[in-house]
N, C-alpha and C. Protein backbone atom coordinates (compact mmCIF):
# COMPACT_ATOMS: atom_id res chain seq x y z
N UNK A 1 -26.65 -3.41 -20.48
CA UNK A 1 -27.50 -4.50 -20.04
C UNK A 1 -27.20 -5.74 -20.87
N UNK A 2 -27.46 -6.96 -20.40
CA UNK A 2 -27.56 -7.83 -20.95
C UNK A 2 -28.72 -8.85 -21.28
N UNK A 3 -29.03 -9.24 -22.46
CA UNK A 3 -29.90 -10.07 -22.10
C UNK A 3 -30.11 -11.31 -21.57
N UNK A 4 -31.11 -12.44 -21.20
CA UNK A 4 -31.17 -13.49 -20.59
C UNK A 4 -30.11 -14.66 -20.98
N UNK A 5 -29.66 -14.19 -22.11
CA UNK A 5 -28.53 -15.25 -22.24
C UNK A 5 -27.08 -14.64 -22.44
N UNK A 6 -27.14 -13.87 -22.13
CA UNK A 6 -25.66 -12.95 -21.76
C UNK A 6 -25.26 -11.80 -22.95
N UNK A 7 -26.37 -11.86 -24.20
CA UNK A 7 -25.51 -10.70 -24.42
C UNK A 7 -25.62 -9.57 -25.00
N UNK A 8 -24.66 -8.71 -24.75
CA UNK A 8 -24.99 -7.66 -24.69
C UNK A 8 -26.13 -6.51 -25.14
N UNK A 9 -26.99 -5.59 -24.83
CA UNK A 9 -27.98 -5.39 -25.53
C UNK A 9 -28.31 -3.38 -25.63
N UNK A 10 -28.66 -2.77 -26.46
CA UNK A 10 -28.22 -1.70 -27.04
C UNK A 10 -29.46 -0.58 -27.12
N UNK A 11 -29.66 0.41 -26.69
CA UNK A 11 -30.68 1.13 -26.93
C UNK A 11 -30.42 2.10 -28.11
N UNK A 12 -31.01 2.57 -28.42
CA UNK A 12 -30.88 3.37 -29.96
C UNK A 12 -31.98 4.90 -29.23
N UNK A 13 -31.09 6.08 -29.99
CA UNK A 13 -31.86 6.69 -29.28
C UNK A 13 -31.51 7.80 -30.85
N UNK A 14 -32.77 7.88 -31.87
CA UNK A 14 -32.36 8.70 -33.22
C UNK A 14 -31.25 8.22 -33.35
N UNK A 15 -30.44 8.90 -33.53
CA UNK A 15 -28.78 8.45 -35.16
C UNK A 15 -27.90 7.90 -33.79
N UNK A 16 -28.04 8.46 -32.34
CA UNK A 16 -27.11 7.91 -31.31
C UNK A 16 -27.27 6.27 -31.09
N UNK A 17 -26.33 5.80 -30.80
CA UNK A 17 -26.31 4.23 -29.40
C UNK A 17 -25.59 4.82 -28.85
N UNK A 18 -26.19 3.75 -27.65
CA UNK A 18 -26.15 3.74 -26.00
C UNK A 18 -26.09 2.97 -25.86
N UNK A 19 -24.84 2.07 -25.04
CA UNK A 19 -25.00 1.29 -24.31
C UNK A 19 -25.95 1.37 -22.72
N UNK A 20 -26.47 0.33 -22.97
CA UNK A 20 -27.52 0.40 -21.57
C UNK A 20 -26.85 0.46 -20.34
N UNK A 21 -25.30 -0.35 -20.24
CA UNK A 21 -24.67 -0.23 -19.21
C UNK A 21 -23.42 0.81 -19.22
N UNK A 22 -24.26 1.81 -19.83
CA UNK A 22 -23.03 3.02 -19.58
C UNK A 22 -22.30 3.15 -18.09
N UNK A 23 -21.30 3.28 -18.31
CA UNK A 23 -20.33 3.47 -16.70
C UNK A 23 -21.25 4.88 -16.01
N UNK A 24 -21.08 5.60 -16.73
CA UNK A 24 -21.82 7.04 -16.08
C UNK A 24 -22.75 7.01 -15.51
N UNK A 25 -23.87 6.23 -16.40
CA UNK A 25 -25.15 6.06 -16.21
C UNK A 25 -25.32 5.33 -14.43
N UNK A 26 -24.46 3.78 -14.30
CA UNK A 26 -24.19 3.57 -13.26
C UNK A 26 -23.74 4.11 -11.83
N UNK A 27 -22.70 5.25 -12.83
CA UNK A 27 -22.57 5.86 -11.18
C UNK A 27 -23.19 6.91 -11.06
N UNK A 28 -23.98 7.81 -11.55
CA UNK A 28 -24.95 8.31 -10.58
C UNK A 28 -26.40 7.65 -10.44
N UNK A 29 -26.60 6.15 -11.07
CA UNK A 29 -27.45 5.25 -10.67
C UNK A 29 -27.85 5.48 -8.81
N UNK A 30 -26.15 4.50 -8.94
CA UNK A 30 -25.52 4.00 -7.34
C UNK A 30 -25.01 5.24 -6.37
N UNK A 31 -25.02 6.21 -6.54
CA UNK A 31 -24.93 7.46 -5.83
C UNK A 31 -23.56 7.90 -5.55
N UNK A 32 -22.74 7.53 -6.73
CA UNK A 32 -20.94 7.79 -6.93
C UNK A 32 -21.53 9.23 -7.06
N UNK A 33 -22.16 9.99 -7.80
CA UNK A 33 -22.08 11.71 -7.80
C UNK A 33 -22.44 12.39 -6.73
N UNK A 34 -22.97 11.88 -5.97
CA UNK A 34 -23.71 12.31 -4.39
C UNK A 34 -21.83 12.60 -3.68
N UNK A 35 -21.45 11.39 -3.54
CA UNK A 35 -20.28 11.44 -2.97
C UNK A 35 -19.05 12.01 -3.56
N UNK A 36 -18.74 12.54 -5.15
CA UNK A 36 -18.06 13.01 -5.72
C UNK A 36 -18.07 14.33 -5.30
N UNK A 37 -18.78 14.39 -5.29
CA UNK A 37 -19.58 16.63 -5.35
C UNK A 37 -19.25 16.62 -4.06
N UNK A 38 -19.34 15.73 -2.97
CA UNK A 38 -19.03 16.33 -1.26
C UNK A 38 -17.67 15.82 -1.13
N UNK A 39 -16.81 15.10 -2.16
CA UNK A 39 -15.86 14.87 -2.22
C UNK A 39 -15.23 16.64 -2.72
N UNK A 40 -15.83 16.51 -3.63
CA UNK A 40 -14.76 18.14 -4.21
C UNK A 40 -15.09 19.55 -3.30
N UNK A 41 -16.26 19.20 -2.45
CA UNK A 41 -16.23 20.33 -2.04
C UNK A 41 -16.16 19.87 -0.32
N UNK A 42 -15.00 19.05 -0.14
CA UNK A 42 -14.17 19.16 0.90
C UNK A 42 -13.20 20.03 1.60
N UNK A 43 -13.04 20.41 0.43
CA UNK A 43 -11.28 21.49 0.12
C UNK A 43 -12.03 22.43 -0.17
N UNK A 44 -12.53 22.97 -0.23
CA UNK A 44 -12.63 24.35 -1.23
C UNK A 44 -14.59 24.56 -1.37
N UNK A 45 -14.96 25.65 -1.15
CA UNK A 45 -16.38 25.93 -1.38
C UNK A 45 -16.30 26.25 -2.91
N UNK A 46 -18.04 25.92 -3.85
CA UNK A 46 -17.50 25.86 -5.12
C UNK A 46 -19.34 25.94 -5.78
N UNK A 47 -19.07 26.83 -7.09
CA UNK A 47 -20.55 27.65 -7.19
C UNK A 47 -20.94 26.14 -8.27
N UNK A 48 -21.97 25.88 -8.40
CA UNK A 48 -22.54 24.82 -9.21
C UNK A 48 -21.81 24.58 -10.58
N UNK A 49 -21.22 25.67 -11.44
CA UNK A 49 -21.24 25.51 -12.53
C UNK A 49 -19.20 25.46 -12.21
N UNK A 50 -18.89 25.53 -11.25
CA UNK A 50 -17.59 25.35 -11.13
C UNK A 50 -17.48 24.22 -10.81
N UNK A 51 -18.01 22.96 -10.14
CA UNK A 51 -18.16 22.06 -9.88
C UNK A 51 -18.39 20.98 -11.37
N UNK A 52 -19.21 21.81 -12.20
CA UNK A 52 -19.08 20.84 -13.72
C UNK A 52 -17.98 21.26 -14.28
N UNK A 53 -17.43 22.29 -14.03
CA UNK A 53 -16.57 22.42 -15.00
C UNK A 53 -14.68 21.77 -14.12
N UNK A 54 -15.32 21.55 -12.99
CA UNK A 54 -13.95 20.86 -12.46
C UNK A 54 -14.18 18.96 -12.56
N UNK A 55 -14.95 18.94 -12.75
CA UNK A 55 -15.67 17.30 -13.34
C UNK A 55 -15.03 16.69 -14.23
N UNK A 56 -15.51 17.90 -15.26
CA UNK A 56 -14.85 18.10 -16.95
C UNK A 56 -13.68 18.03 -16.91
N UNK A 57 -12.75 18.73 -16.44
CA UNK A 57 -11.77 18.69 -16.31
C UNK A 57 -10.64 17.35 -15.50
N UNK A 58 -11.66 16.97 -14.45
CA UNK A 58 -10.80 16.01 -13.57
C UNK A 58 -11.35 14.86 -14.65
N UNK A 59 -11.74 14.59 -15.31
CA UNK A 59 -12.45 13.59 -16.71
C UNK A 59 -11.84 13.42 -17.89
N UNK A 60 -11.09 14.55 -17.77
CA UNK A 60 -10.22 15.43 -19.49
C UNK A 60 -10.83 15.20 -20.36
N UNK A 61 -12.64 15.85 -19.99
CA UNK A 61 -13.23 16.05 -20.93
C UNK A 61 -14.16 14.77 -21.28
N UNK A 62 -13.63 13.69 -20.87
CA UNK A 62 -14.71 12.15 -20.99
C UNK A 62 -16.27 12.76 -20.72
N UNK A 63 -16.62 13.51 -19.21
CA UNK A 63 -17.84 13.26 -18.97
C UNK A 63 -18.29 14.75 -18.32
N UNK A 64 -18.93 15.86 -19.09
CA UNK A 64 -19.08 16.94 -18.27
C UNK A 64 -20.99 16.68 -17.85
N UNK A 65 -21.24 16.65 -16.65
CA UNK A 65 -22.63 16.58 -16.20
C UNK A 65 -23.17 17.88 -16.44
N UNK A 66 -24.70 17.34 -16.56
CA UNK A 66 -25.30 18.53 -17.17
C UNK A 66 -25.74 19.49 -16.11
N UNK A 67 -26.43 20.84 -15.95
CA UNK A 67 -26.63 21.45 -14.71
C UNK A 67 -27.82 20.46 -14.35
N UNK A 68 -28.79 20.04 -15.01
CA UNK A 68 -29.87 19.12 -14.26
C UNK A 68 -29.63 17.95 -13.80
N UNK A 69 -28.31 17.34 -13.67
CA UNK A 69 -28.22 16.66 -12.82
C UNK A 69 -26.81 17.20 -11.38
N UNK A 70 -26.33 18.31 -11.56
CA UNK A 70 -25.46 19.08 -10.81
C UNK A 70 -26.71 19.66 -9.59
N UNK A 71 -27.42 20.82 -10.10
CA UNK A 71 -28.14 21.67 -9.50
C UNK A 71 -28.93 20.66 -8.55
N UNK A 72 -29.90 19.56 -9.06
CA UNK A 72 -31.26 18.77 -8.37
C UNK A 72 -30.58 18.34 -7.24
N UNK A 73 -29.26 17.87 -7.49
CA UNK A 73 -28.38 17.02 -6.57
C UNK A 73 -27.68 18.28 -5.52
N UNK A 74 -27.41 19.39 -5.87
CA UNK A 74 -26.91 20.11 -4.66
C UNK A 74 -27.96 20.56 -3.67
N UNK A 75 -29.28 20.68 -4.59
CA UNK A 75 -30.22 20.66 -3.53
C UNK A 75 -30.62 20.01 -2.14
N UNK A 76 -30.92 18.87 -2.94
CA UNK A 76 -30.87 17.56 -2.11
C UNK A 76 -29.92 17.54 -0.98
N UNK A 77 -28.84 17.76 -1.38
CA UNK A 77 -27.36 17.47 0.25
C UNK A 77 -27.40 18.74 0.44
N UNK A 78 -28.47 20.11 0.07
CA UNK A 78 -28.34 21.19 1.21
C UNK A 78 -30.13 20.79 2.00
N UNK A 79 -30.86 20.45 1.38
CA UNK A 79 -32.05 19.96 2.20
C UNK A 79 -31.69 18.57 3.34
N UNK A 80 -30.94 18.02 2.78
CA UNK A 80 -30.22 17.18 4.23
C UNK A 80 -29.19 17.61 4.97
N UNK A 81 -28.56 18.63 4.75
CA UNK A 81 -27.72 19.15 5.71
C UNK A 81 -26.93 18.95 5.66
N UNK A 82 -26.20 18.75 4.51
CA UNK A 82 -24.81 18.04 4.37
C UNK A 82 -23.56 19.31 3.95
N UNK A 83 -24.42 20.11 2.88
CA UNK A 83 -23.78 20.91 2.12
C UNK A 83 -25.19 22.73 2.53
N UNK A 84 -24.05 23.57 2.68
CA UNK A 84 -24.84 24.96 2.55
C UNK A 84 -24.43 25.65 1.42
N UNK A 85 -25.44 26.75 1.11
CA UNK A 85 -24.84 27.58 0.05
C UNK A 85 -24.71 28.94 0.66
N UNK A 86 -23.94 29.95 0.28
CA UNK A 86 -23.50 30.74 0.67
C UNK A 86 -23.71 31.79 0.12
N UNK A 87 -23.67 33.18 0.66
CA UNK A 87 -24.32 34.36 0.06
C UNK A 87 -23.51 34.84 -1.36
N UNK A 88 -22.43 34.44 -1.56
CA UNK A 88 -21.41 34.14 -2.88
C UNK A 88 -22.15 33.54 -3.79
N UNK A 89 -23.00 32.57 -3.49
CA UNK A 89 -23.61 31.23 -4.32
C UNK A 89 -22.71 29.97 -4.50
N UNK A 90 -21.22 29.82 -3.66
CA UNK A 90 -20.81 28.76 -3.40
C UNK A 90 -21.37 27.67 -2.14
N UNK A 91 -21.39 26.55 -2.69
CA UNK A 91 -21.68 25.68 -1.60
C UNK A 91 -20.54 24.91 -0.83
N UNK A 92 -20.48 24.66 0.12
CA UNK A 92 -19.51 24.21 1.21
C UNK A 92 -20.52 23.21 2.29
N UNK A 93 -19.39 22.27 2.55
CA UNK A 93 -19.86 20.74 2.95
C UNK A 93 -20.13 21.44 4.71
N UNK A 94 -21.14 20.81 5.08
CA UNK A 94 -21.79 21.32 6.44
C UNK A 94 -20.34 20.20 7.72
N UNK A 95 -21.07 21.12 8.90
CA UNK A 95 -19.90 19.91 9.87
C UNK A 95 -20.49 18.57 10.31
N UNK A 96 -22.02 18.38 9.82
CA UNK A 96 -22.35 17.10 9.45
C UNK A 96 -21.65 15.94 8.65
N UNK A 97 -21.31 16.95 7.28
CA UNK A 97 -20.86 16.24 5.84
C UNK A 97 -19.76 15.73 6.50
N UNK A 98 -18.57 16.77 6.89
CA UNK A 98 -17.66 16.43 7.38
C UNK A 98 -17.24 15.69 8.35
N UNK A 99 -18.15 15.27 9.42
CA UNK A 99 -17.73 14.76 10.27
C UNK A 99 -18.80 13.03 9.86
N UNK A 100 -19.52 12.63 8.93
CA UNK A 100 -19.60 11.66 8.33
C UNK A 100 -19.17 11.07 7.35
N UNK A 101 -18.60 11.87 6.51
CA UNK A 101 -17.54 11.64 5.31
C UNK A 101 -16.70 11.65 5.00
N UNK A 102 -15.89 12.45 5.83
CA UNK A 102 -14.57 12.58 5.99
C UNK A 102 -14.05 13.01 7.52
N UNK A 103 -13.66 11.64 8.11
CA UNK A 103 -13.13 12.17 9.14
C UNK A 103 -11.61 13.22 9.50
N UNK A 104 -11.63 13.32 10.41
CA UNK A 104 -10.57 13.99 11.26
C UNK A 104 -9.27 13.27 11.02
N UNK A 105 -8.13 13.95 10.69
CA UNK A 105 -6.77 13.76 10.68
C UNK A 105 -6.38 13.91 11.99
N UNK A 106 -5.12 13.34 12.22
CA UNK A 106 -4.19 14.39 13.22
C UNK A 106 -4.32 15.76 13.34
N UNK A 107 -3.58 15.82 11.77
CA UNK A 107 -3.20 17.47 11.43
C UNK A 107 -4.36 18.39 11.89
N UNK A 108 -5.89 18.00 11.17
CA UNK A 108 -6.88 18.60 11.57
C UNK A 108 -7.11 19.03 13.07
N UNK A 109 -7.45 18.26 13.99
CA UNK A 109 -7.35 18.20 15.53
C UNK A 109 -5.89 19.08 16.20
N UNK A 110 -4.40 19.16 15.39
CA UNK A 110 -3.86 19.63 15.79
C UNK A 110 -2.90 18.91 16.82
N UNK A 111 -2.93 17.21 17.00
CA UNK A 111 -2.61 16.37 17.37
C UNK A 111 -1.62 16.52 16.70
N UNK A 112 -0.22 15.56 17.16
CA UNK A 112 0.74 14.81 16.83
C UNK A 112 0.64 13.73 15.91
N UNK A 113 0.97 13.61 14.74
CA UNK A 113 0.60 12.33 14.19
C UNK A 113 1.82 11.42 14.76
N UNK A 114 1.70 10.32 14.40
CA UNK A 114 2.71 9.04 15.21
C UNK A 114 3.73 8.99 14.26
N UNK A 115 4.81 9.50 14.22
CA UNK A 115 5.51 9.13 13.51
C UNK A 115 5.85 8.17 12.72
N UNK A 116 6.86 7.81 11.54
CA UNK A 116 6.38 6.63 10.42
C UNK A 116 7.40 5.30 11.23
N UNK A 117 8.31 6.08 12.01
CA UNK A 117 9.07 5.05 12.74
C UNK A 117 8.45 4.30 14.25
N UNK A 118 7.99 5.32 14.57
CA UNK A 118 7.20 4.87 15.79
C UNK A 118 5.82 3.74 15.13
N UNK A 119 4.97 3.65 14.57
CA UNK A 119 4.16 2.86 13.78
C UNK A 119 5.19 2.13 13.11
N UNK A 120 6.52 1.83 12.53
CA UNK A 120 7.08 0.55 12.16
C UNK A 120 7.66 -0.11 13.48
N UNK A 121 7.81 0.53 14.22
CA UNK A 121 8.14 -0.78 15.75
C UNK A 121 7.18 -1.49 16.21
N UNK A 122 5.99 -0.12 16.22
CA UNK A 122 4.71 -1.19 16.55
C UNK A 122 3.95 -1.96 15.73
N UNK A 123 4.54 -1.72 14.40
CA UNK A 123 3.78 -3.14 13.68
C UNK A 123 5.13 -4.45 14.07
N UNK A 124 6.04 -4.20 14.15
CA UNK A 124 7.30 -4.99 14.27
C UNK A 124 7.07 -5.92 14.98
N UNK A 125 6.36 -4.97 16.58
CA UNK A 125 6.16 -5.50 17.63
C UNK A 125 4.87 -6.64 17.67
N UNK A 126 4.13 -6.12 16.73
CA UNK A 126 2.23 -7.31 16.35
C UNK A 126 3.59 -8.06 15.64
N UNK A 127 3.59 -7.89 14.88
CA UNK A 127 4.66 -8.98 13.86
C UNK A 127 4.96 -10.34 14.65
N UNK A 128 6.30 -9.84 15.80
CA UNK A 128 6.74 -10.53 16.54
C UNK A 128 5.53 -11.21 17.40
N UNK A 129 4.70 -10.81 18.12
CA UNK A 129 3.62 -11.06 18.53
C UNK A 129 2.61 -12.43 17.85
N UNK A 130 2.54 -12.30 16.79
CA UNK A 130 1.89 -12.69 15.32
C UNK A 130 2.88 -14.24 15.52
N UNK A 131 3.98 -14.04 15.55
CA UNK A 131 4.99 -15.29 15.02
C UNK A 131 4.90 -16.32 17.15
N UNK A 132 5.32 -15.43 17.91
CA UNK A 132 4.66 -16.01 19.23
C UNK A 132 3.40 -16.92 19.29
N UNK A 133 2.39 -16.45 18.86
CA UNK A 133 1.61 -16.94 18.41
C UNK A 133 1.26 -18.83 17.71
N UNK A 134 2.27 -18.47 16.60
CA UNK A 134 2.33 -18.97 15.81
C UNK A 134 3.69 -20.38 15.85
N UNK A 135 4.20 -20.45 17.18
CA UNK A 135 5.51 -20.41 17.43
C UNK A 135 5.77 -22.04 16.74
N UNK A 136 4.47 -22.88 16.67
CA UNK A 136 4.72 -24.50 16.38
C UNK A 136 5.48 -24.52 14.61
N UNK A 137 4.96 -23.27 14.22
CA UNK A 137 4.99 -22.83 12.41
C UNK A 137 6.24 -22.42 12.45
N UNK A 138 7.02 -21.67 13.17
CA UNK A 138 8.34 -20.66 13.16
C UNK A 138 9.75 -21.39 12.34
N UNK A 139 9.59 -22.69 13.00
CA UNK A 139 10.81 -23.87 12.44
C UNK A 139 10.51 -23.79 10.67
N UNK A 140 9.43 -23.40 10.22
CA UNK A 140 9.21 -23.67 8.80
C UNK A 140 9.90 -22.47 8.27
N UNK A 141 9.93 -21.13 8.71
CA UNK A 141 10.61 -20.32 8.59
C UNK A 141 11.73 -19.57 9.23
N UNK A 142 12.55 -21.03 9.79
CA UNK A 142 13.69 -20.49 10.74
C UNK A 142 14.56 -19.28 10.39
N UNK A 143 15.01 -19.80 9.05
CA UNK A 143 16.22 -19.07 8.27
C UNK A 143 16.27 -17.76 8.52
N UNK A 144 14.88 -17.47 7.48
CA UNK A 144 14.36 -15.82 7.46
C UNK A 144 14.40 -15.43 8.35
N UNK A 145 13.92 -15.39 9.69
CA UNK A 145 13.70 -15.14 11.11
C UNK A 145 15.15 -14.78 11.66
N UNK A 146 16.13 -16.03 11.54
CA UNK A 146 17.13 -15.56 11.77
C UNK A 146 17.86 -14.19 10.85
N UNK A 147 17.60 -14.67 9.82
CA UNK A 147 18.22 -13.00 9.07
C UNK A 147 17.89 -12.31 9.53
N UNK A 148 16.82 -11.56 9.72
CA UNK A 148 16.14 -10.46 10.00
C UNK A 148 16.27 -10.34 11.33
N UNK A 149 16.89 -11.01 12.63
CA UNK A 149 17.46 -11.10 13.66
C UNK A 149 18.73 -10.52 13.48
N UNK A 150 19.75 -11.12 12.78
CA UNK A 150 20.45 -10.66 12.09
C UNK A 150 20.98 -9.05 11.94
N UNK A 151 20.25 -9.16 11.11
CA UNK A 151 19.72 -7.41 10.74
C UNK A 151 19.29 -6.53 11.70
N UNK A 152 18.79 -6.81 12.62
CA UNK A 152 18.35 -6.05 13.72
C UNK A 152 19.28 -5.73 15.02
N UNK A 153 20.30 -7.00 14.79
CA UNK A 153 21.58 -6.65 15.80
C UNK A 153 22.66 -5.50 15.19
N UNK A 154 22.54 -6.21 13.58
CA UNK A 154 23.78 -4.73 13.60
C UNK A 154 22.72 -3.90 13.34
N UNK A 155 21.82 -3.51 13.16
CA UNK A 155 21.38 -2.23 13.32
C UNK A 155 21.47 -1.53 14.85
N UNK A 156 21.37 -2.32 15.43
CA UNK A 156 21.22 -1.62 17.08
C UNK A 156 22.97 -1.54 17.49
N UNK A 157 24.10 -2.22 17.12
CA UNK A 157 25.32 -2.18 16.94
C UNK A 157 25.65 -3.53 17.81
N UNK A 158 24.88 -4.41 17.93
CA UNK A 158 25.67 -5.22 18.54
C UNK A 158 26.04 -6.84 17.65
N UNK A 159 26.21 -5.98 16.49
CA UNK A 159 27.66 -7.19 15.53
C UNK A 159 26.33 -8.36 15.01
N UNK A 160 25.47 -8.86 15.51
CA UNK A 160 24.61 -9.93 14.76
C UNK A 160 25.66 -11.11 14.47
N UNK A 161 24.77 -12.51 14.75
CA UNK A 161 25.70 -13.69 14.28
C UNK A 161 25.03 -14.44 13.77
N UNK A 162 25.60 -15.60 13.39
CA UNK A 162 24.61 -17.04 12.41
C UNK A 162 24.21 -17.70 13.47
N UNK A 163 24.60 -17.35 15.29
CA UNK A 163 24.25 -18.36 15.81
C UNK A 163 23.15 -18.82 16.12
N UNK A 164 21.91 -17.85 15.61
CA UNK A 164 20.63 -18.36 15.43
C UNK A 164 19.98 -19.59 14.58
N UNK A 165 20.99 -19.76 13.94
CA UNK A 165 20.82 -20.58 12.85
C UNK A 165 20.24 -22.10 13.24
């Protein structure tokens, strides 16, 4: 925290300080741990105390949460329906969670994804589109335009010339 004239200001808590604007403190203020925990248990169902201890670890050790703020919070996103727990005692993200938090891939659906070449013609193609557009501006960047014209003839094999120039 800061005070009214900017600066910085310190809680004392016995032999510890604290900064008031601890990073941690902030994000499960703002509800970064709500979304972390349905983040990790996207992939993989995962029992409460595996969930701190993969925290800890994805942290290297910076920040392991305590079970009272792990446990209160898995409650909560299984009383909203986000997350269930399981007769194991792992919890796993509901098809609510999933289908508000993380959408659907290709891969998921089992779709075709678009290939990386097929999506570079069609941005090529907005590109070109983009400069049509734009066509009174084009003379400011003749040159380039022509290169990359250029470039696009011998790629397709038909030799490219300066006569764009």
């Amino acid at each position: 925290m800061f005070d009214d004239i900017g600066r910085r200001t310190e809680r004392h808590y016995g032999s510890h300080r604290m900064w008031s604007d601890d990073p941690s403190r902030a994000f499960r203020r703002y509800g970064g741990m709500r979304f972390y925990v349905l983040w990790l248990l996207r992939s993989k169902g995962m029992k409460g105390s595996e969930i701190i201890n993969e925290i800890e670890s994805q942290t290297m050790g910076w920040w392991r949460p305590s079970p009272g703020t792990i446990y209160p919070l898995l409650s909560n996103l299984e009383k909203e329906g986000l997350i269930s727990r399981n007769q194991d005692l792992r919890y796993t993200l509901t098809e609510k969670a999933r289908s508000e938090f993380f959408p659907r891939t290709p891969e998921d659906t089992g779709e075709k994804r678009e290939s990386t070449l097929s999506r570079t013609i069609r941005e090529l193609d907005a590109c070109v589109t983009l400069l049509e557009d734009e066509k009174e501006k084009v003379g400011e960047v003749q040159k380039e335009v022509s290169d990359i014209v250029d470039r696009l003839e011998r790629l397709l094999g038909r030799g490219g010339s300066a006569a764009h120039n």
